[in-house]
PDB file of N, CA and C in Angstrom:
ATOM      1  N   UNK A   1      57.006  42.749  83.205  1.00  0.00           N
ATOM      2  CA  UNK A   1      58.374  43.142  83.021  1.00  0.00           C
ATOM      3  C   UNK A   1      58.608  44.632  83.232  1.00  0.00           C
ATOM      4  N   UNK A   2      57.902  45.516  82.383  1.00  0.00           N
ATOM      5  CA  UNK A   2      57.754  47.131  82.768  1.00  0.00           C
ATOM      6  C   UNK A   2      58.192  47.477  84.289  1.00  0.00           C
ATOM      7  N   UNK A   3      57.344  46.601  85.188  1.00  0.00           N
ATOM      8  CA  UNK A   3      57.714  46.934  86.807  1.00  0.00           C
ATOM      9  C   UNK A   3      58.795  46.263  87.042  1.00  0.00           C
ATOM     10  N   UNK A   4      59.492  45.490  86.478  1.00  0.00           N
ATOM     11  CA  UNK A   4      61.026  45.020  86.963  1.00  0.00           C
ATOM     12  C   UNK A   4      61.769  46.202  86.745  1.00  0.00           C
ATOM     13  N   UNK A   5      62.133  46.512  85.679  1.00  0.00           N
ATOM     14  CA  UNK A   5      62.845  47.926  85.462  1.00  0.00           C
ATOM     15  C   UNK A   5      62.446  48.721  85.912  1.00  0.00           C
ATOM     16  N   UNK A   6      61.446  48.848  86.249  1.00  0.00           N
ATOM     17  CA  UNK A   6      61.357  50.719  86.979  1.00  0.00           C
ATOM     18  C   UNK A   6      61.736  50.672  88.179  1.00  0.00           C
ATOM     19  N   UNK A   7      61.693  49.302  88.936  1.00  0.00           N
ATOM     20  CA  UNK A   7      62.326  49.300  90.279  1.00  0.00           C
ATOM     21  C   UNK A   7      63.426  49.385  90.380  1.00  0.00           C
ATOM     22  N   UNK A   8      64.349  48.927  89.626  1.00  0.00           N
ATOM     23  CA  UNK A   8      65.705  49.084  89.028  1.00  0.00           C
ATOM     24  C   UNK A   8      66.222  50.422  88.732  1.00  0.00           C
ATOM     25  N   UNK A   9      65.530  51.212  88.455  1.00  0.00           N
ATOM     26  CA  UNK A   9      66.013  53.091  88.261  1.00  0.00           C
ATOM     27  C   UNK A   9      65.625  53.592  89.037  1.00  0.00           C
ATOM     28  N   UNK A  10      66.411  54.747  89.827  1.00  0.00           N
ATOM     29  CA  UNK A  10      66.247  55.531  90.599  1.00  0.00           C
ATOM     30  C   UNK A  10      65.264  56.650  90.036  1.00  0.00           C
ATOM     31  N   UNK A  11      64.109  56.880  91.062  1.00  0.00           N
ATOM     32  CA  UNK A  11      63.193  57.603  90.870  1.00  0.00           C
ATOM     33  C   UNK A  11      63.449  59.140  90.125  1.00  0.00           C
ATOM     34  N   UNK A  12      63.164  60.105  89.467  1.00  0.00           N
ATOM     35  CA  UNK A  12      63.686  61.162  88.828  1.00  0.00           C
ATOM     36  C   UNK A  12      64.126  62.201  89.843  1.00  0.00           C
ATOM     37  N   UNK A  13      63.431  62.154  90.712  1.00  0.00           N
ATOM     38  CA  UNK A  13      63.741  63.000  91.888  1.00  0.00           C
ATOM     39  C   UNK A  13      64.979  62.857  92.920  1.00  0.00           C
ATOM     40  N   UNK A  14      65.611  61.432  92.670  1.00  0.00           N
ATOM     41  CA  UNK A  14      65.940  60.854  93.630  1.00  0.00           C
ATOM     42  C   UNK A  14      67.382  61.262  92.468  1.00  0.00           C
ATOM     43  N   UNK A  15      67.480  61.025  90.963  1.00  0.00           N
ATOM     44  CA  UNK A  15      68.526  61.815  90.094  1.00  0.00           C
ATOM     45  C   UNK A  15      69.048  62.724  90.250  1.00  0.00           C
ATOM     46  N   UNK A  16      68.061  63.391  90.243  1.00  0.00           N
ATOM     47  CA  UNK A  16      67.903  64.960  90.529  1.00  0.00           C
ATOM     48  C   UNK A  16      68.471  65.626  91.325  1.00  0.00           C
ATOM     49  N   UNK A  17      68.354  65.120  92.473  1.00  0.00           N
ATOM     50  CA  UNK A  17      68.874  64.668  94.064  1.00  0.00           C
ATOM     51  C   UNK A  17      69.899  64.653  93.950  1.00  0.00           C
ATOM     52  N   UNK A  18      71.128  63.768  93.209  1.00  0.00           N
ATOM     53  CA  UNK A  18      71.957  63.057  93.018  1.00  0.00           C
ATOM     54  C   UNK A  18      72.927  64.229  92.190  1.00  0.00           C
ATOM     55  N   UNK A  19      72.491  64.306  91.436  1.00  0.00           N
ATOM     56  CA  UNK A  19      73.245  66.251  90.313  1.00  0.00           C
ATOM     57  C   UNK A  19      73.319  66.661  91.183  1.00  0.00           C
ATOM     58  N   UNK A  20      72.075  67.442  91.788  1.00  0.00           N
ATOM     59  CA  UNK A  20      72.543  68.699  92.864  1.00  0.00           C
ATOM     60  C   UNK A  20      73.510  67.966  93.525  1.00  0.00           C
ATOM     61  N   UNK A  21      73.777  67.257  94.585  1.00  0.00           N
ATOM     62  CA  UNK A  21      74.436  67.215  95.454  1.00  0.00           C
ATOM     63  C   UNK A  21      75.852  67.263  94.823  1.00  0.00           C
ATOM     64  N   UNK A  22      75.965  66.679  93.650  1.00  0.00           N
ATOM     65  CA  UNK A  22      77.468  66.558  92.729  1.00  0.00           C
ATOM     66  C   UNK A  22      77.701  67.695  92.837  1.00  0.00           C
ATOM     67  N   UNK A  23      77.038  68.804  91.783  1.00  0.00           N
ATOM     68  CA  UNK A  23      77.265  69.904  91.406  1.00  0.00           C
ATOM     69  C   UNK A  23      77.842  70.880  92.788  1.00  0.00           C
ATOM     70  N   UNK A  24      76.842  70.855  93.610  1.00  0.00           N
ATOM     71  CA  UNK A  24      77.142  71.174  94.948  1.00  0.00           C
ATOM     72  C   UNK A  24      78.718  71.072  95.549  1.00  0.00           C
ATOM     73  N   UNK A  25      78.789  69.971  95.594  1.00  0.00           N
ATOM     74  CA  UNK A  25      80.305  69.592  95.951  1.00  0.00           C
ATOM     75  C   UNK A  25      81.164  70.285  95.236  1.00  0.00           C
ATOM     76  N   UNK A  26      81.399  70.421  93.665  1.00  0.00           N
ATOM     77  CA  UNK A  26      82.030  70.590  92.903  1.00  0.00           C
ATOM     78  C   UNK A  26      81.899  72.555  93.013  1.00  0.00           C
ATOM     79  N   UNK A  27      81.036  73.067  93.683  1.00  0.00           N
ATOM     80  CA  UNK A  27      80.803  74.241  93.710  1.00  0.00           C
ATOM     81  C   UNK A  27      81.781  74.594  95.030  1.00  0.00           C
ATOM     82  N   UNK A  28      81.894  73.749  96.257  1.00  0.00           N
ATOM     83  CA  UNK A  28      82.286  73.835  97.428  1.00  0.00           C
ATOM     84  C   UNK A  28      83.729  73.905  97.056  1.00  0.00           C
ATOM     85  N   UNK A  29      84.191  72.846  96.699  1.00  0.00           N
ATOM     86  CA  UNK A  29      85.337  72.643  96.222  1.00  0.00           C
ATOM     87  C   UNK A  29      86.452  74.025  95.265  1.00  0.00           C
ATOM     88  N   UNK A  30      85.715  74.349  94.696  1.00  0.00           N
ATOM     89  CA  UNK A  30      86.125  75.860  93.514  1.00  0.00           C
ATOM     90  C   UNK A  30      85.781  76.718  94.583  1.00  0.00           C
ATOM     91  N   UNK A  31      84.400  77.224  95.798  1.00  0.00           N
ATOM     92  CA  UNK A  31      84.995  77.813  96.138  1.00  0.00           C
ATOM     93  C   UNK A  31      86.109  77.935  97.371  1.00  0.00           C
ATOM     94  N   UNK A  32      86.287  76.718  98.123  1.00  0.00           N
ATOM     95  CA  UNK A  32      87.405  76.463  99.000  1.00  0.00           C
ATOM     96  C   UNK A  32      88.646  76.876  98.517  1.00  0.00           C
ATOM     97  N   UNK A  33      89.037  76.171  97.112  1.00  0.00           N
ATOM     98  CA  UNK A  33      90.159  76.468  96.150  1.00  0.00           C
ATOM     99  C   UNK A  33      90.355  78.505  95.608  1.00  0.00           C
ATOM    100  N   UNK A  34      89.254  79.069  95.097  1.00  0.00           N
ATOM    101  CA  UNK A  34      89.459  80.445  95.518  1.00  0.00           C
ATOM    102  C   UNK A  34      89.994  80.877  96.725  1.00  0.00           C
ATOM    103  N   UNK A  35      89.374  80.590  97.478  1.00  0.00           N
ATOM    104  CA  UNK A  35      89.637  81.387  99.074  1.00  0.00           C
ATOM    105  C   UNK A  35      91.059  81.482  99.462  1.00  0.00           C
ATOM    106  N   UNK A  36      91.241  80.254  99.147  1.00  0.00           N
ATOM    107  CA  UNK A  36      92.780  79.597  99.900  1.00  0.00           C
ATOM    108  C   UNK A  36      93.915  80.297  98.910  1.00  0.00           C
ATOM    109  N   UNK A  37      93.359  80.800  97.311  1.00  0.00           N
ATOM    110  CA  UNK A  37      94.169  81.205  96.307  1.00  0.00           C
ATOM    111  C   UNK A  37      93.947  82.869  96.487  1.00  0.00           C
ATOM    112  N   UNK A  38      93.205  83.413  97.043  1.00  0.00           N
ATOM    113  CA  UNK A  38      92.704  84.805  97.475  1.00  0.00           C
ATOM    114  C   UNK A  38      93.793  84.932  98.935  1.00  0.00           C
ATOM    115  N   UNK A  39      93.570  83.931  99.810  1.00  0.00           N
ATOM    116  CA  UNK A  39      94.427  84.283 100.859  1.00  0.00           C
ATOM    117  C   UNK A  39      95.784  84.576 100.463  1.00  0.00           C
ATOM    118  N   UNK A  40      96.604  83.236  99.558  1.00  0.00           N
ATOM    119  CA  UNK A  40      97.787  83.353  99.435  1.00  0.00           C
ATOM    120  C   UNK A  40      98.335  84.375  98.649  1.00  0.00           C
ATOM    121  N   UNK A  41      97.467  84.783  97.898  1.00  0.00           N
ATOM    122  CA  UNK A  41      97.806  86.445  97.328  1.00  0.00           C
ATOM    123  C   UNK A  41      97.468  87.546  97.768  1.00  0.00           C
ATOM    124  N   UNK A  42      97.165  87.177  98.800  1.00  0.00           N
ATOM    125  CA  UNK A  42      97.101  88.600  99.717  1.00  0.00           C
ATOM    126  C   UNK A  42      98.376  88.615 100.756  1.00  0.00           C
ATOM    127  N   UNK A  43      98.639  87.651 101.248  1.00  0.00           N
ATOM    128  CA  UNK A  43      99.825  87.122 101.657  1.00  0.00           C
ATOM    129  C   UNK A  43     100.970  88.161 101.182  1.00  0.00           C
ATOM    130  N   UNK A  44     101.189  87.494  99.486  1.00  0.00           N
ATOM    131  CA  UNK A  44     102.112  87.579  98.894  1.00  0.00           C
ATOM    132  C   UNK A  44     102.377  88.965  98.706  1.00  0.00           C
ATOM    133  N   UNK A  45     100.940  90.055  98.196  1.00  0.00           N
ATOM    134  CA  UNK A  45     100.696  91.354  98.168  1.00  0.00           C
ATOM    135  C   UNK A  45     101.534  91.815  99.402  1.00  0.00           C
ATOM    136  N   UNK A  46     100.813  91.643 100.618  1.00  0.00           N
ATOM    137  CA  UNK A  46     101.578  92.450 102.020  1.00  0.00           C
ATOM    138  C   UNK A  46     103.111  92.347 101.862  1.00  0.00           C
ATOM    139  N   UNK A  47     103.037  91.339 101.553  1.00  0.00           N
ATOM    140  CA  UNK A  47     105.063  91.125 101.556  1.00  0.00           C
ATOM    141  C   UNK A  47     105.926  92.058 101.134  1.00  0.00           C
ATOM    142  N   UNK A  48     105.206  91.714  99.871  1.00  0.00           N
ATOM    143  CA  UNK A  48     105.487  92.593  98.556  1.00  0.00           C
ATOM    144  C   UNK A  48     105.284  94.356  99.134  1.00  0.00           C
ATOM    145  N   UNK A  49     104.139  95.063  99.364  1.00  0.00           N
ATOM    146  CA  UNK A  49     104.061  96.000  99.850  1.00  0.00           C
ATOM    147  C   UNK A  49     104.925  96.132 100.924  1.00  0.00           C
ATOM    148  N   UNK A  50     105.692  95.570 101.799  1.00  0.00           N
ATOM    149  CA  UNK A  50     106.467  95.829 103.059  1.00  0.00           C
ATOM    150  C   UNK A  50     107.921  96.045 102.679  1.00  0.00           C
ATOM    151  N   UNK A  51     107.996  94.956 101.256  1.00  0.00           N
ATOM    152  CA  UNK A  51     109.021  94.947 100.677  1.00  0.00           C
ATOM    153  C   UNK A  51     109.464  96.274  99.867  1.00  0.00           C
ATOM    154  N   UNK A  52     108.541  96.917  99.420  1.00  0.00           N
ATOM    155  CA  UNK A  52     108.526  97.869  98.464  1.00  0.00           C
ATOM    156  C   UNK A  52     108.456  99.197  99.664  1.00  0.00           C
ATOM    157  N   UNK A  53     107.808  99.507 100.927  1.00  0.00           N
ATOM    158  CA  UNK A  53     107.876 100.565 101.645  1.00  0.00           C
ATOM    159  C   UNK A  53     109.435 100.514 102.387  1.00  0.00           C
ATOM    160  N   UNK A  54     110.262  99.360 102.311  1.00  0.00           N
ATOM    161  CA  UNK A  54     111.166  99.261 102.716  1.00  0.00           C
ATOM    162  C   UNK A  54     112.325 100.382 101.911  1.00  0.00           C
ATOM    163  N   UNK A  55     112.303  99.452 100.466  1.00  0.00           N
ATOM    164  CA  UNK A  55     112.767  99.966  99.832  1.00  0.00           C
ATOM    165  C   UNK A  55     112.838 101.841  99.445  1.00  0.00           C
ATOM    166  N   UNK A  56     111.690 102.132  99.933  1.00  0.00           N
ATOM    167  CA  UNK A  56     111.179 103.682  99.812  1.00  0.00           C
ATOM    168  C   UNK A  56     111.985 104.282 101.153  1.00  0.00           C
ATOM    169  N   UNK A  57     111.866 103.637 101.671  1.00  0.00           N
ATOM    170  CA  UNK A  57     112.613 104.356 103.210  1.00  0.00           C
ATOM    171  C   UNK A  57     113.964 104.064 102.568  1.00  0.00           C
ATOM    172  N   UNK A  58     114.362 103.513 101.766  1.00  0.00           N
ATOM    173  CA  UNK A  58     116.382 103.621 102.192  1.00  0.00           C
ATOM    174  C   UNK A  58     116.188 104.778 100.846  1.00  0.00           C
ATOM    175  N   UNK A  59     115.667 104.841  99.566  1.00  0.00           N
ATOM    176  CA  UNK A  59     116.051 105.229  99.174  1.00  0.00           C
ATOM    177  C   UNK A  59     115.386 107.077  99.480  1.00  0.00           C
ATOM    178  N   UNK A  60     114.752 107.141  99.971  1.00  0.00           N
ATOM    179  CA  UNK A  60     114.639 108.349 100.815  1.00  0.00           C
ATOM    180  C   UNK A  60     115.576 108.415 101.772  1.00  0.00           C
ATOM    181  N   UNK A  61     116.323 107.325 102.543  1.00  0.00           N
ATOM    182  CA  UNK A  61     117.846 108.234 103.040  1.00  0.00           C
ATOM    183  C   UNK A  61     118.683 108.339 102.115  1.00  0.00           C
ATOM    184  N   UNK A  62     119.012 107.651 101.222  1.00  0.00           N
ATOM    185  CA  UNK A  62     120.252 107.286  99.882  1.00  0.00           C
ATOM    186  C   UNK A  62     120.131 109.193  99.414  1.00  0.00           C
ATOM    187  N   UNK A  63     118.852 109.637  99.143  1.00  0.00           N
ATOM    188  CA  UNK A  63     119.031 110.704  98.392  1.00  0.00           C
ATOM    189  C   UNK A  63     118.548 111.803  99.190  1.00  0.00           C
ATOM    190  N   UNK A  64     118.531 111.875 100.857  1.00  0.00           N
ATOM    191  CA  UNK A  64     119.169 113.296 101.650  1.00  0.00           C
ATOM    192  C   UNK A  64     120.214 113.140 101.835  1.00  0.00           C
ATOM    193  N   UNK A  65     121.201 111.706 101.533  1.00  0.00           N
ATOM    194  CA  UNK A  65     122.293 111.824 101.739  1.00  0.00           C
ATOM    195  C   UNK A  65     123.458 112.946 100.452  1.00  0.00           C
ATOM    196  N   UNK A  66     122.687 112.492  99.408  1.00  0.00           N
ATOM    197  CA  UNK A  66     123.329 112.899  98.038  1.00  0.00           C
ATOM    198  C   UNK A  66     122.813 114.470  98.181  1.00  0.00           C
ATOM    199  N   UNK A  67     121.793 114.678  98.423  1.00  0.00           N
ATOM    200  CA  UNK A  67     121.343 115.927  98.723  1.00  0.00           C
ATOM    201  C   UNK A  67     122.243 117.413  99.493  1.00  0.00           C
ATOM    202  N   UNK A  68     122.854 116.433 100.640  1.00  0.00           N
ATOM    203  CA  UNK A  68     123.668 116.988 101.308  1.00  0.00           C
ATOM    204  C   UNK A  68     125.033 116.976 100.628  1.00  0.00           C
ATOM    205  N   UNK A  69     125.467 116.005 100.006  1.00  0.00           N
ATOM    206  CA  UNK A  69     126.958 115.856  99.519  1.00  0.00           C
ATOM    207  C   UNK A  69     126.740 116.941  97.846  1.00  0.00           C
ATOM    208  N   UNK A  70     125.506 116.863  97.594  1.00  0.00           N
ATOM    209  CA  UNK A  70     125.585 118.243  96.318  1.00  0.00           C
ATOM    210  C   UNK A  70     125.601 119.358  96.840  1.00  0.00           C
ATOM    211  N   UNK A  71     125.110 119.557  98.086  1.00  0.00           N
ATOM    212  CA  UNK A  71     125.300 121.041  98.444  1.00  0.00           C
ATOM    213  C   UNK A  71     126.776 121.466  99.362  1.00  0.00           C
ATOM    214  N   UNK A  72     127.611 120.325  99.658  1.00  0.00           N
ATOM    215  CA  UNK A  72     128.617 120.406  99.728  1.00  0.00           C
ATOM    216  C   UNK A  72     129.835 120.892  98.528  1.00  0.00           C
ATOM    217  N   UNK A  73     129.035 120.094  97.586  1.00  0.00           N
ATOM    218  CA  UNK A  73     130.221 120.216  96.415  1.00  0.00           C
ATOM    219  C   UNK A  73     130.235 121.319  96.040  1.00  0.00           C
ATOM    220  N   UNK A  74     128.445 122.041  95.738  1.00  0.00           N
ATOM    221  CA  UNK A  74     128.581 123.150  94.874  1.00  0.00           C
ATOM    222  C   UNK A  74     129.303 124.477  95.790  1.00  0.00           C
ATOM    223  N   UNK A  75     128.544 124.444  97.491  1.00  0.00           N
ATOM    224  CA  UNK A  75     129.609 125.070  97.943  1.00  0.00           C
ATOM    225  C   UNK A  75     131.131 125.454  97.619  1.00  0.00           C
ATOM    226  N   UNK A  76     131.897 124.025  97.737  1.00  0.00           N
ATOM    227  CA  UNK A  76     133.083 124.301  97.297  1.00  0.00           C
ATOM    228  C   UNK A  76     133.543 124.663  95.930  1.00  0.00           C
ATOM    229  N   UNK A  77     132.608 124.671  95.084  1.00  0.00           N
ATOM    230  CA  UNK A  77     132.619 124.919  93.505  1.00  0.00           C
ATOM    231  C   UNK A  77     132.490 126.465  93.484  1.00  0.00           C
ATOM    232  N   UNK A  78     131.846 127.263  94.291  1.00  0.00           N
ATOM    233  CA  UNK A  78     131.465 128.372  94.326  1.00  0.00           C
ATOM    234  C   UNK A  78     132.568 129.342  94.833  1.00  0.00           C
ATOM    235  N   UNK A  79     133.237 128.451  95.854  1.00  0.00           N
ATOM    236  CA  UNK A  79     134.481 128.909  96.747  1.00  0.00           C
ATOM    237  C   UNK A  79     135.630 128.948  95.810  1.00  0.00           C
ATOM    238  N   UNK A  80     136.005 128.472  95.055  1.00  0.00           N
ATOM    239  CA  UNK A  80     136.803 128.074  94.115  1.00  0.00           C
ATOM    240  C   UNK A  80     136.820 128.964  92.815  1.00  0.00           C
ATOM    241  N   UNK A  81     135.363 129.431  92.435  1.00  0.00           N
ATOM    242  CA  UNK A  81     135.198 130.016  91.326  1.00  0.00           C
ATOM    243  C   UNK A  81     135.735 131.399  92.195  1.00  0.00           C
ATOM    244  N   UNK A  82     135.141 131.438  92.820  1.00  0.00           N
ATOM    245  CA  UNK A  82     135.411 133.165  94.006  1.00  0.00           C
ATOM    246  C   UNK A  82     136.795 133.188  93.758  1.00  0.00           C
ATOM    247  N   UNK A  83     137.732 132.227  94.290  1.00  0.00           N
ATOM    248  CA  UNK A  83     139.642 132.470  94.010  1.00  0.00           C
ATOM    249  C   UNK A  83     140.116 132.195  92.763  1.00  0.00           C
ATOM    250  N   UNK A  84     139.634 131.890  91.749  1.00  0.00           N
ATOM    251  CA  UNK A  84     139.777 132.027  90.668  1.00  0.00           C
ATOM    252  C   UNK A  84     139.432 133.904  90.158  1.00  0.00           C
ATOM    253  N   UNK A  85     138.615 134.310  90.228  1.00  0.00           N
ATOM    254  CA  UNK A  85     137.727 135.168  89.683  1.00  0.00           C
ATOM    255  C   UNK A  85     139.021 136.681  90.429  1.00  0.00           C
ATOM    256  N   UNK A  86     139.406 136.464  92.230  1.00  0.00           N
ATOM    257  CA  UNK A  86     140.015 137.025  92.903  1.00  0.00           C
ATOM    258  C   UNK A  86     141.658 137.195  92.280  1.00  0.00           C
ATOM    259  N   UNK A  87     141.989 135.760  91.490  1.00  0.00           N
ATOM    260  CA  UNK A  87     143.581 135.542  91.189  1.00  0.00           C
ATOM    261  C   UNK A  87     143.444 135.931  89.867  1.00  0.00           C
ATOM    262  N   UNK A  88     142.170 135.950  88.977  1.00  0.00           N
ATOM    263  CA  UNK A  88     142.612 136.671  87.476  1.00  0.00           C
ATOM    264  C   UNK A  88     142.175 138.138  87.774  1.00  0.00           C
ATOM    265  N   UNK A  89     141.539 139.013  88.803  1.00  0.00           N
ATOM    266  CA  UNK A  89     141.332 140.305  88.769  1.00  0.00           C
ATOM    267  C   UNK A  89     142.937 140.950  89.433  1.00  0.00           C
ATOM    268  N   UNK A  90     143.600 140.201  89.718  1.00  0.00           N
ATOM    269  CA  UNK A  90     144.884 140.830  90.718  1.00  0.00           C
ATOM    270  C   UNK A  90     145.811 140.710  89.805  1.00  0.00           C
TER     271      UNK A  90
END
């Protein structure tokens, strides 16, 4: 009887065999699933970065624009104080 059952179980090696290759798979798998989750956030990063240098370029024109319209104003603020300063000395 002893030799009925042992023919019946797979040899220890042949188990053994059988884990690794599981484990294996299950290793392939996690790292396929990284990669593909590494790509798509790098993806998302560039976007994001293109999105954000975009944004840097307008608001670097937004504020030579304001730049210019303050040195307009104070100009005329200065011009103004001058005929003021001219109409209370007279």
């Amino acid at each position: 009887m002893p030799q009925h059952t042992a023919l019946h179980k797979p040899p220890r090696i042949e188990q053994a065999q059988a884990r690794l290759d599981s484990a294996l798979a299950r290793l392939e798998a996690a790292a396929t699933r990284i990669a593909d989750s590494s790509a798509d956030a790098y993806d998302e990063r560039a976007a994001d970065s293109a999105q954000l240098r975009e944004e840097v370029t307008v608001l670097k024109r937004r504020n030579e624009v304001l730049d210019t319209v303050n040195g307009q104003v104070s100009d005329r603020l200065d011009m103004v104080i001058e005929k003021l300063k001219t109409a209370i000395e007279a």
